[in-house]
PDB file of N, CA and C in Angstrom:
ATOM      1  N   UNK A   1     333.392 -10.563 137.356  1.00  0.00           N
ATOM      2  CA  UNK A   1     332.772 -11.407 138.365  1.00  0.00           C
ATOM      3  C   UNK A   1     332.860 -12.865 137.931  1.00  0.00           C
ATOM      4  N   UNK A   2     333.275 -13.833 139.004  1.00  0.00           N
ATOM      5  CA  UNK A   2     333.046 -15.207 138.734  1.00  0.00           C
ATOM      6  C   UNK A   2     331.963 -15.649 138.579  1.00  0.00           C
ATOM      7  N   UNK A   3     331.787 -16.144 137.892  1.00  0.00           N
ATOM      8  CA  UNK A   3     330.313 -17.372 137.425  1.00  0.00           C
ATOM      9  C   UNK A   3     329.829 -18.140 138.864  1.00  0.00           C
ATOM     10  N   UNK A   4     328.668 -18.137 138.905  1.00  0.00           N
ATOM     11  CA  UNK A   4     327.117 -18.320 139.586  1.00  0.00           C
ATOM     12  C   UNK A   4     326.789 -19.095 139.575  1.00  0.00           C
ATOM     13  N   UNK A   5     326.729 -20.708 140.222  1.00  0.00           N
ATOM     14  CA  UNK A   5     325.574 -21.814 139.905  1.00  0.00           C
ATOM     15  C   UNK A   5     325.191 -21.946 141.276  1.00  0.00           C
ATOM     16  N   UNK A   6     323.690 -22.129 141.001  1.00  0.00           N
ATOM     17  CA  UNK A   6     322.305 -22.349 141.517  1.00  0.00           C
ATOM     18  C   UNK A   6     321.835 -23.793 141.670  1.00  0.00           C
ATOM     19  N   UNK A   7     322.163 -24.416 143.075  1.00  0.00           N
ATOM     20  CA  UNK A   7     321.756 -26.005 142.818  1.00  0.00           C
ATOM     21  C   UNK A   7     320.162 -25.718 143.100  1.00  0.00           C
ATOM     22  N   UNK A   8     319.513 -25.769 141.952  1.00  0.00           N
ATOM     23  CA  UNK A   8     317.667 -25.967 141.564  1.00  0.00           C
ATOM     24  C   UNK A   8     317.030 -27.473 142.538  1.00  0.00           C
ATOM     25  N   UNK A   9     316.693 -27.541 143.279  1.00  0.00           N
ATOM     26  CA  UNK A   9     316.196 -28.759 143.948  1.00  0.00           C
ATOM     27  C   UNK A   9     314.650 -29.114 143.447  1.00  0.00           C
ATOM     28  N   UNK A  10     314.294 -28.182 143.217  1.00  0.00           N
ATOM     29  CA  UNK A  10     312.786 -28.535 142.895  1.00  0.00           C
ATOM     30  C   UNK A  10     312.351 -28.162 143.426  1.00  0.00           C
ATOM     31  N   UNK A  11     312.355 -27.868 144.476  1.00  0.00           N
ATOM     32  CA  UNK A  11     311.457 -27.445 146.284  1.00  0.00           C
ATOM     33  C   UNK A  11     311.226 -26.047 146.575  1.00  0.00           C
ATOM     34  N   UNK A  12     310.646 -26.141 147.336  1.00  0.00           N
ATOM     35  CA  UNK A  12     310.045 -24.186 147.459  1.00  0.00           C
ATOM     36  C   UNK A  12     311.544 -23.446 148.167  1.00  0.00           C
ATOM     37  N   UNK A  13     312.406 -24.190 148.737  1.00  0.00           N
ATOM     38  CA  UNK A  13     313.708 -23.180 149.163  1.00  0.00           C
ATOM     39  C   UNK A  13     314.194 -22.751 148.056  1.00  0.00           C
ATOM     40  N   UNK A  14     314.529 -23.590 147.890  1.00  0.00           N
ATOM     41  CA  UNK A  14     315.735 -23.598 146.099  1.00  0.00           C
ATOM     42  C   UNK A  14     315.432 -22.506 145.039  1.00  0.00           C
ATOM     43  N   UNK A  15     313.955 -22.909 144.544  1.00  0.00           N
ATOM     44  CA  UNK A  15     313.101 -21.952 143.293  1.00  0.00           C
ATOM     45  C   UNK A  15     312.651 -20.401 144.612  1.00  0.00           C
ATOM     46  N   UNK A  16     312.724 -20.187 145.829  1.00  0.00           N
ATOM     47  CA  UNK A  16     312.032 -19.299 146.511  1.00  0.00           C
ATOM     48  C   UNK A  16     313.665 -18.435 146.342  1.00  0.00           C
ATOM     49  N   UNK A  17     314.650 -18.840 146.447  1.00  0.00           N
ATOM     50  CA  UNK A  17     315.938 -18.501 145.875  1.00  0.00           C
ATOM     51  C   UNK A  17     316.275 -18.005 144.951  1.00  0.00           C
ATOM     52  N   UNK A  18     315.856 -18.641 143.537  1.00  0.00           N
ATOM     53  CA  UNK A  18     315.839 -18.631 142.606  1.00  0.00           C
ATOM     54  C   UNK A  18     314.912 -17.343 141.931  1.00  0.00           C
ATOM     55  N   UNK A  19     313.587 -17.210 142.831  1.00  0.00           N
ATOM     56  CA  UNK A  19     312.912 -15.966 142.534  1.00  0.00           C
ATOM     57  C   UNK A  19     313.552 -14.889 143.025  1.00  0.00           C
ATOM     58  N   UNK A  20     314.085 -14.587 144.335  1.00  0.00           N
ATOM     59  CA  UNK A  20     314.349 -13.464 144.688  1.00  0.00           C
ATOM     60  C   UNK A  20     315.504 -12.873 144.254  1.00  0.00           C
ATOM     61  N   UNK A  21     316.386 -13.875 143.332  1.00  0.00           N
ATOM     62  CA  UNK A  21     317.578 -13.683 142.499  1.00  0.00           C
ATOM     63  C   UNK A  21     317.035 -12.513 141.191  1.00  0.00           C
ATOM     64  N   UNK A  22     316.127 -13.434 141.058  1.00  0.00           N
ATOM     65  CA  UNK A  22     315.232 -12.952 139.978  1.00  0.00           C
ATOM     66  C   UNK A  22     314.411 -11.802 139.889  1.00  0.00           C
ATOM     67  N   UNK A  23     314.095 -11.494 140.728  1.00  0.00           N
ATOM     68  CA  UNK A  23     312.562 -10.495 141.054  1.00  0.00           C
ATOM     69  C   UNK A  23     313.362  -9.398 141.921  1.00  0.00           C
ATOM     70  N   UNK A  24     314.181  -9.570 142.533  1.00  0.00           N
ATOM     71  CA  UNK A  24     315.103  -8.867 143.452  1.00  0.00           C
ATOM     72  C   UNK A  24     316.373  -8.793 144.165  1.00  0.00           C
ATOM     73  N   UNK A  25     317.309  -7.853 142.764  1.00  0.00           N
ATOM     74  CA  UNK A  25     318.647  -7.781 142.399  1.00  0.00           C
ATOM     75  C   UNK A  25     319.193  -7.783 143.348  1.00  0.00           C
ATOM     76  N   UNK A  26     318.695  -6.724 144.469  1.00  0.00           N
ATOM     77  CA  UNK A  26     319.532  -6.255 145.738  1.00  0.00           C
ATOM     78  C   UNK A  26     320.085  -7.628 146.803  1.00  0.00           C
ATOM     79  N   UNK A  27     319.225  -8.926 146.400  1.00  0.00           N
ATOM     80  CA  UNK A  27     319.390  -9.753 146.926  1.00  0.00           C
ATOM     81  C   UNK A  27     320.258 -10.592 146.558  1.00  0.00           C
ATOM     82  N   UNK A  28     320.986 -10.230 145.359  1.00  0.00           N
ATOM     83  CA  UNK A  28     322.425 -11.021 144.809  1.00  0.00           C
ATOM     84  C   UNK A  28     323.409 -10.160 144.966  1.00  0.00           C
ATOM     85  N   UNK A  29     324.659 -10.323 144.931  1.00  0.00           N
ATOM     86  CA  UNK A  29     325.773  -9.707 144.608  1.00  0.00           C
ATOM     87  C   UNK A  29     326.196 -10.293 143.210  1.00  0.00           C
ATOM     88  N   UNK A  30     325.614 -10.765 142.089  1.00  0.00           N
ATOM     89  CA  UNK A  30     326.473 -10.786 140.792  1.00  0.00           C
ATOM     90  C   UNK A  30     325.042 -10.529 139.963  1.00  0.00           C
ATOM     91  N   UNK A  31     325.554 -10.377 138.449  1.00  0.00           N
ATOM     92  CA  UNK A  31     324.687 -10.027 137.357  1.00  0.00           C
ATOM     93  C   UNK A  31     323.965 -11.304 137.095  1.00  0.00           C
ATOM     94  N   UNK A  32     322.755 -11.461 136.645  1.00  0.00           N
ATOM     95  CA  UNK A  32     322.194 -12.353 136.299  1.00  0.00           C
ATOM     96  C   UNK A  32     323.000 -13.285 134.725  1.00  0.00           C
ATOM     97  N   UNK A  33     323.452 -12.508 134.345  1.00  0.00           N
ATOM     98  CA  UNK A  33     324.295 -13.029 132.514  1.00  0.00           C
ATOM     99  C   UNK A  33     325.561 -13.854 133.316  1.00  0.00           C
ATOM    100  N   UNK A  34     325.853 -14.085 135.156  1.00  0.00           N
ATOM    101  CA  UNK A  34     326.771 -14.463 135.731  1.00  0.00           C
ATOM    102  C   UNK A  34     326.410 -15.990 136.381  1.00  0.00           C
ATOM    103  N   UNK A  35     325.113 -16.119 136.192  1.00  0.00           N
ATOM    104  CA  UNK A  35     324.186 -17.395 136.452  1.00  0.00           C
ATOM    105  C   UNK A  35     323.939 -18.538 136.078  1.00  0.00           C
ATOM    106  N   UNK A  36     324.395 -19.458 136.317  1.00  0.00           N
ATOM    107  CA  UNK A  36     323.850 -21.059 135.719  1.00  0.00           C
ATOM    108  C   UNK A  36     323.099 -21.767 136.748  1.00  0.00           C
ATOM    109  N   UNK A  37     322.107 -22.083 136.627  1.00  0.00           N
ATOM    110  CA  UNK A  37     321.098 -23.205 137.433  1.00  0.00           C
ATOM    111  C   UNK A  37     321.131 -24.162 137.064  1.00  0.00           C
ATOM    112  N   UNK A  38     321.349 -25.260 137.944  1.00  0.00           N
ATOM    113  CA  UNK A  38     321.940 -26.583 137.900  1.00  0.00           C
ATOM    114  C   UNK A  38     320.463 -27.260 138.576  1.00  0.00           C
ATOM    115  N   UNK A  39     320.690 -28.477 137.800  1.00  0.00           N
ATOM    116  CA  UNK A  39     319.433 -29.294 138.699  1.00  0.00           C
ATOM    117  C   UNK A  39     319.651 -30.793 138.266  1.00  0.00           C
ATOM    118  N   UNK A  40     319.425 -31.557 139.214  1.00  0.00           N
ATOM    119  CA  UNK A  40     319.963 -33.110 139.333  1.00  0.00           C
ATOM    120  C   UNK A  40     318.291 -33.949 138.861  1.00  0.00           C
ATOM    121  N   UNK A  41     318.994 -34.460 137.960  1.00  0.00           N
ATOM    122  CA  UNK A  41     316.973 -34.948 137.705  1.00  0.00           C
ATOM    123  C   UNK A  41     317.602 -36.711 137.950  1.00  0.00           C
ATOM    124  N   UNK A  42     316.780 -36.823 139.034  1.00  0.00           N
ATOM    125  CA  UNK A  42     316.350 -38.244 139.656  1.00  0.00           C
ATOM    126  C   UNK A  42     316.171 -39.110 138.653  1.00  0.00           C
ATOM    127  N   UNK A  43     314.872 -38.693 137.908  1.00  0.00           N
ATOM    128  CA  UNK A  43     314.184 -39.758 137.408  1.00  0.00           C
ATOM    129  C   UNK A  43     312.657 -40.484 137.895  1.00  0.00           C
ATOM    130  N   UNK A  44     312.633 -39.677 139.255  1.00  0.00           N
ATOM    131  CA  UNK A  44     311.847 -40.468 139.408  1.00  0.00           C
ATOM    132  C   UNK A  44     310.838 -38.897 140.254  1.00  0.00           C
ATOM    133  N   UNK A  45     311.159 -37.924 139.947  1.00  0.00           N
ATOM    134  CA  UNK A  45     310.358 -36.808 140.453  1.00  0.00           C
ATOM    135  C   UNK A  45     308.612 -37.089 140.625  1.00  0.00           C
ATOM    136  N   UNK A  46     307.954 -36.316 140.988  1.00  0.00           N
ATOM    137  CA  UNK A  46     306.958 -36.419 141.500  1.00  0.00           C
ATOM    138  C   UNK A  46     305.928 -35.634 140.079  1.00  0.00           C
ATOM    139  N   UNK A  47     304.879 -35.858 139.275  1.00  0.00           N
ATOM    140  CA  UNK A  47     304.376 -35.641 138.407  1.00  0.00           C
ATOM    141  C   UNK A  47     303.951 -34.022 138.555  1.00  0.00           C
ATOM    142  N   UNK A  48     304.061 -33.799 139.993  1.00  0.00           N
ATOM    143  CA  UNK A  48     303.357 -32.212 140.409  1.00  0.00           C
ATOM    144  C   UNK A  48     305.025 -31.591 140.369  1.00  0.00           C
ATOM    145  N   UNK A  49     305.747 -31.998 140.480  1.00  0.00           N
ATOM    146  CA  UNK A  49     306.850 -31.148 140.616  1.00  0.00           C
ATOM    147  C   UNK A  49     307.315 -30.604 139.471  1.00  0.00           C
ATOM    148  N   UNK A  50     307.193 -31.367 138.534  1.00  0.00           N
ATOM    149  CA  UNK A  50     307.545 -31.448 136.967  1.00  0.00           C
ATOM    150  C   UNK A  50     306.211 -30.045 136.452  1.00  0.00           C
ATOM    151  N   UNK A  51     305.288 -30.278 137.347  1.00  0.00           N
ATOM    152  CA  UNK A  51     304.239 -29.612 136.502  1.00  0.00           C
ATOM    153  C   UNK A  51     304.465 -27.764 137.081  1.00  0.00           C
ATOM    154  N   UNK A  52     304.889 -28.127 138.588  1.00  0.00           N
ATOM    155  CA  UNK A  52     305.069 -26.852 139.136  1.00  0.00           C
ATOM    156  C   UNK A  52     306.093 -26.100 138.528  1.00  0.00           C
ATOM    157  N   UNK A  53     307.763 -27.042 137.913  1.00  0.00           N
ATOM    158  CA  UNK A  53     308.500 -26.519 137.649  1.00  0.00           C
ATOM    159  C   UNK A  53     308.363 -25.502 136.423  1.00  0.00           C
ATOM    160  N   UNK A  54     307.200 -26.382 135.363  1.00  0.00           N
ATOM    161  CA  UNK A  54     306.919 -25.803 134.229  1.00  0.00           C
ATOM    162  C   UNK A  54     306.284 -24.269 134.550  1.00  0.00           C
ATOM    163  N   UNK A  55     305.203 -24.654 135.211  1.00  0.00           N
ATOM    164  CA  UNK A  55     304.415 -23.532 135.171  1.00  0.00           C
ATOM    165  C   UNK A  55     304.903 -22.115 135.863  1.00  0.00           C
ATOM    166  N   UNK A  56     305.945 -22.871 137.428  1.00  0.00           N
ATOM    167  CA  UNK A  56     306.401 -21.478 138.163  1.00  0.00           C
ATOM    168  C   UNK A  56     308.123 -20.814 137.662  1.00  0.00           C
ATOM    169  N   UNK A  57     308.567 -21.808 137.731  1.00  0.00           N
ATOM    170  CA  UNK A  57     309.902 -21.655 138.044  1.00  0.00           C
ATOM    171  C   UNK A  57     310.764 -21.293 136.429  1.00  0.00           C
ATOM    172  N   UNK A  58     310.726 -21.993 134.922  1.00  0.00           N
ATOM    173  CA  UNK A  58     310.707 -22.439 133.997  1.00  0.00           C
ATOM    174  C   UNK A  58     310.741 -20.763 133.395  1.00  0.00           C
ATOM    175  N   UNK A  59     309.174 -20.347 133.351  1.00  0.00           N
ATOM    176  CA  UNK A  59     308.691 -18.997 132.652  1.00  0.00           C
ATOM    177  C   UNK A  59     310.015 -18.086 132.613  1.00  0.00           C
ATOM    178  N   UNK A  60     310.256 -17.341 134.269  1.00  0.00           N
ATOM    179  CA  UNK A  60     311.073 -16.496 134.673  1.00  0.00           C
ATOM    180  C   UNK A  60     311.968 -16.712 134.241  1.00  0.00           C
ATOM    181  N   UNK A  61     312.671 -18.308 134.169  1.00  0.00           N
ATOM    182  CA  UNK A  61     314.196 -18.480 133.836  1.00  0.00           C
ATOM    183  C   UNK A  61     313.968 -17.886 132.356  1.00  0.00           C
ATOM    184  N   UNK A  62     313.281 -18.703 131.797  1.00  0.00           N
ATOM    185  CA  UNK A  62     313.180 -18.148 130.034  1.00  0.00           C
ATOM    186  C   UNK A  62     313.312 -16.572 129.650  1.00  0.00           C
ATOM    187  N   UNK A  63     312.344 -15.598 130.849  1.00  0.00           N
ATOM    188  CA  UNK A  63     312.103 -14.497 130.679  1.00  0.00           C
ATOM    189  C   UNK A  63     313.677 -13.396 130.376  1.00  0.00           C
ATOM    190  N   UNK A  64     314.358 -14.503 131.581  1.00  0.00           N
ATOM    191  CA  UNK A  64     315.959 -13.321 131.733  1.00  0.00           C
ATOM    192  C   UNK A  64     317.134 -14.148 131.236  1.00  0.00           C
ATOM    193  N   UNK A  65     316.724 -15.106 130.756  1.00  0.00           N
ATOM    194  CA  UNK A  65     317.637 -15.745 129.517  1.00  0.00           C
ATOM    195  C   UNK A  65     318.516 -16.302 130.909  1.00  0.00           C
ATOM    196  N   UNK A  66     317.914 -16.986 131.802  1.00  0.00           N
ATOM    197  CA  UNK A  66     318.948 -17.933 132.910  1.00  0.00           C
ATOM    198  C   UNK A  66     319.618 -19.385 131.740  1.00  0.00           C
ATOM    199  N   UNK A  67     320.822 -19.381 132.046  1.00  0.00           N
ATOM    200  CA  UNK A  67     321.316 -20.791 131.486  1.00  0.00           C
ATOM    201  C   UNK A  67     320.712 -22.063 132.306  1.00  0.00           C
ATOM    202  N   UNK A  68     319.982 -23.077 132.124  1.00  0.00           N
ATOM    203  CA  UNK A  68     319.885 -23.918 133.234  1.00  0.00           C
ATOM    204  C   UNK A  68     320.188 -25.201 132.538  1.00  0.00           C
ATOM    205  N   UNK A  69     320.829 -26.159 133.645  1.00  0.00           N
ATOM    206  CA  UNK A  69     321.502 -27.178 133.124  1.00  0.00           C
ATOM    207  C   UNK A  69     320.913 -28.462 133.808  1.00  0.00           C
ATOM    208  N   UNK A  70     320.097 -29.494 133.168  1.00  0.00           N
ATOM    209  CA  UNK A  70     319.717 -30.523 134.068  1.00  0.00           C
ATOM    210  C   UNK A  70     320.404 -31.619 133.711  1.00  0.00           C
ATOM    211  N   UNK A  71     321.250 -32.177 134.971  1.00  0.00           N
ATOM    212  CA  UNK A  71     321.967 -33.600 135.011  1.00  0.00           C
ATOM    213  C   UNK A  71     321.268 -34.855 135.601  1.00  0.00           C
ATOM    214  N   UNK A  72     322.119 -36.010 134.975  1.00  0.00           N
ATOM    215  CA  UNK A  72     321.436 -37.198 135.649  1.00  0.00           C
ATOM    216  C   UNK A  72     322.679 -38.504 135.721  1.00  0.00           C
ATOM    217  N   UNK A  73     322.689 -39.128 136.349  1.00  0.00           N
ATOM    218  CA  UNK A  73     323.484 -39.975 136.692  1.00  0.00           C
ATOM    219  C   UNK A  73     322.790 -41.004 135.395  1.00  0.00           C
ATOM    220  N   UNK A  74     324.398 -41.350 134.442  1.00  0.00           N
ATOM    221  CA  UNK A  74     324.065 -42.147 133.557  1.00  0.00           C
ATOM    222  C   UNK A  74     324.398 -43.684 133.388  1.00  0.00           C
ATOM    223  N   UNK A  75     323.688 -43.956 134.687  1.00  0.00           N
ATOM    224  CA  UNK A  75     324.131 -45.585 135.271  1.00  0.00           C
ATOM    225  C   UNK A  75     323.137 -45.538 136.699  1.00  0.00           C
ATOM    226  N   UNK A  76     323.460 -46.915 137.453  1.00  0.00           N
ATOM    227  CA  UNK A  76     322.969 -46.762 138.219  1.00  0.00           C
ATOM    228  C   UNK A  76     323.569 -46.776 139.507  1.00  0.00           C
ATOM    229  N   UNK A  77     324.856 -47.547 138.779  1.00  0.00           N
ATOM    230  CA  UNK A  77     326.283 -47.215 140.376  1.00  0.00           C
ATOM    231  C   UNK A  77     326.638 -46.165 140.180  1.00  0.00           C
ATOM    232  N   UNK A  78     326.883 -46.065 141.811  1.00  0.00           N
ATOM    233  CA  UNK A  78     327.328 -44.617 142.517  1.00  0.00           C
ATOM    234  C   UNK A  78     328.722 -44.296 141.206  1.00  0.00           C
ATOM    235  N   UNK A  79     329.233 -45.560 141.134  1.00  0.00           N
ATOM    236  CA  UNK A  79     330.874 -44.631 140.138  1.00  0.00           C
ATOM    237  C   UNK A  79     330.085 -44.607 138.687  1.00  0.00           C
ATOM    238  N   UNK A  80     329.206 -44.343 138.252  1.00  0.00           N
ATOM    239  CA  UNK A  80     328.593 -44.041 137.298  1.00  0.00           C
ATOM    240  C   UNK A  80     328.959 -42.344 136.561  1.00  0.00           C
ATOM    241  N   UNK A  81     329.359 -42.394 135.492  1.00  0.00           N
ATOM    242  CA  UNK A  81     329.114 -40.510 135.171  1.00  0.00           C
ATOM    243  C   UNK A  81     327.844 -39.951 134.728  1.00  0.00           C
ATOM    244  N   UNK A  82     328.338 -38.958 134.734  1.00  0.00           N
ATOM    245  CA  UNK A  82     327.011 -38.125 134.418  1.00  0.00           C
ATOM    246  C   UNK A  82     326.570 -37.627 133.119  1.00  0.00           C
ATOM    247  N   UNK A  83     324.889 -36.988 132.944  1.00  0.00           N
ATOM    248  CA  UNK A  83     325.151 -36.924 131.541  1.00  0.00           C
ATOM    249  C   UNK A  83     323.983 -35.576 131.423  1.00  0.00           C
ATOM    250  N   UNK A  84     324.673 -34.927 130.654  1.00  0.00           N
ATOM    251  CA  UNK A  84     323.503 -33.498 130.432  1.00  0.00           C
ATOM    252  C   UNK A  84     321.945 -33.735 129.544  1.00  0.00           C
ATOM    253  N   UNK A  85     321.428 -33.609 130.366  1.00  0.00           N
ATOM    254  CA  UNK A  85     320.386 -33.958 129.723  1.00  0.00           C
ATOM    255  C   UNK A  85     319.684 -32.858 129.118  1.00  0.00           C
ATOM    256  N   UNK A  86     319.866 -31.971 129.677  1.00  0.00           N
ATOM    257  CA  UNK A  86     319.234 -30.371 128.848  1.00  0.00           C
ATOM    258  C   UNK A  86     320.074 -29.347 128.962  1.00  0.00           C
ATOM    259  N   UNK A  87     321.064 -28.315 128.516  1.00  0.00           N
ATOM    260  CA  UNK A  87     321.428 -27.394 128.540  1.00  0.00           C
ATOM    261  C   UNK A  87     321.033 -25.932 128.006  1.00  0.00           C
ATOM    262  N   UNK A  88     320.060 -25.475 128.673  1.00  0.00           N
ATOM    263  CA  UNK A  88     319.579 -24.409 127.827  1.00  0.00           C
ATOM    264  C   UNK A  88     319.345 -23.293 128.066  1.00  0.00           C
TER     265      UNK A  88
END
């Protein structure tokens, strides 16, 4: 099977996605060890989002060993690259 990425938004679609990947197989067609979650960090997120991510979303990934990868634009022009800020 080809490899899996998950654009993570932060928001209840994205992580409500992200659970049922999680909590309920029948709802994917690939293996979870086939998964990378991707997530674009602003910079400027909202202090509850950061806190929700920890507490809801974060646990589960840890639980089934999800790869998740957070990027950020390392500049502030659009032709700016990018830079990994967490891979884990």
């Amino acid at each position: 099977m080809d490899k899996v990425v998950l654009s993570l938004g932060m928001g209840m679609h994205s992580v409500g996605v992200l659970t049922r990947f999680l909590l309920e197989p029948d709802t994917r067609g690939f293996e979870l060890d086939d998964l990378t979650v991707m997530t674009a960090m602003t910079r400027d997120e909202f202090t509850g989002t950061a806190e929700h991510m920890e507490r809801f979303a974060l646990p589960p990934m840890r639980k089934f060993s999800i790869r998740h990868i957070q990027l950020s634009r390392d500049g502030r022009l659009a032709t700016s690259r990018y830079a990994a800020l967490d891979d884990a």
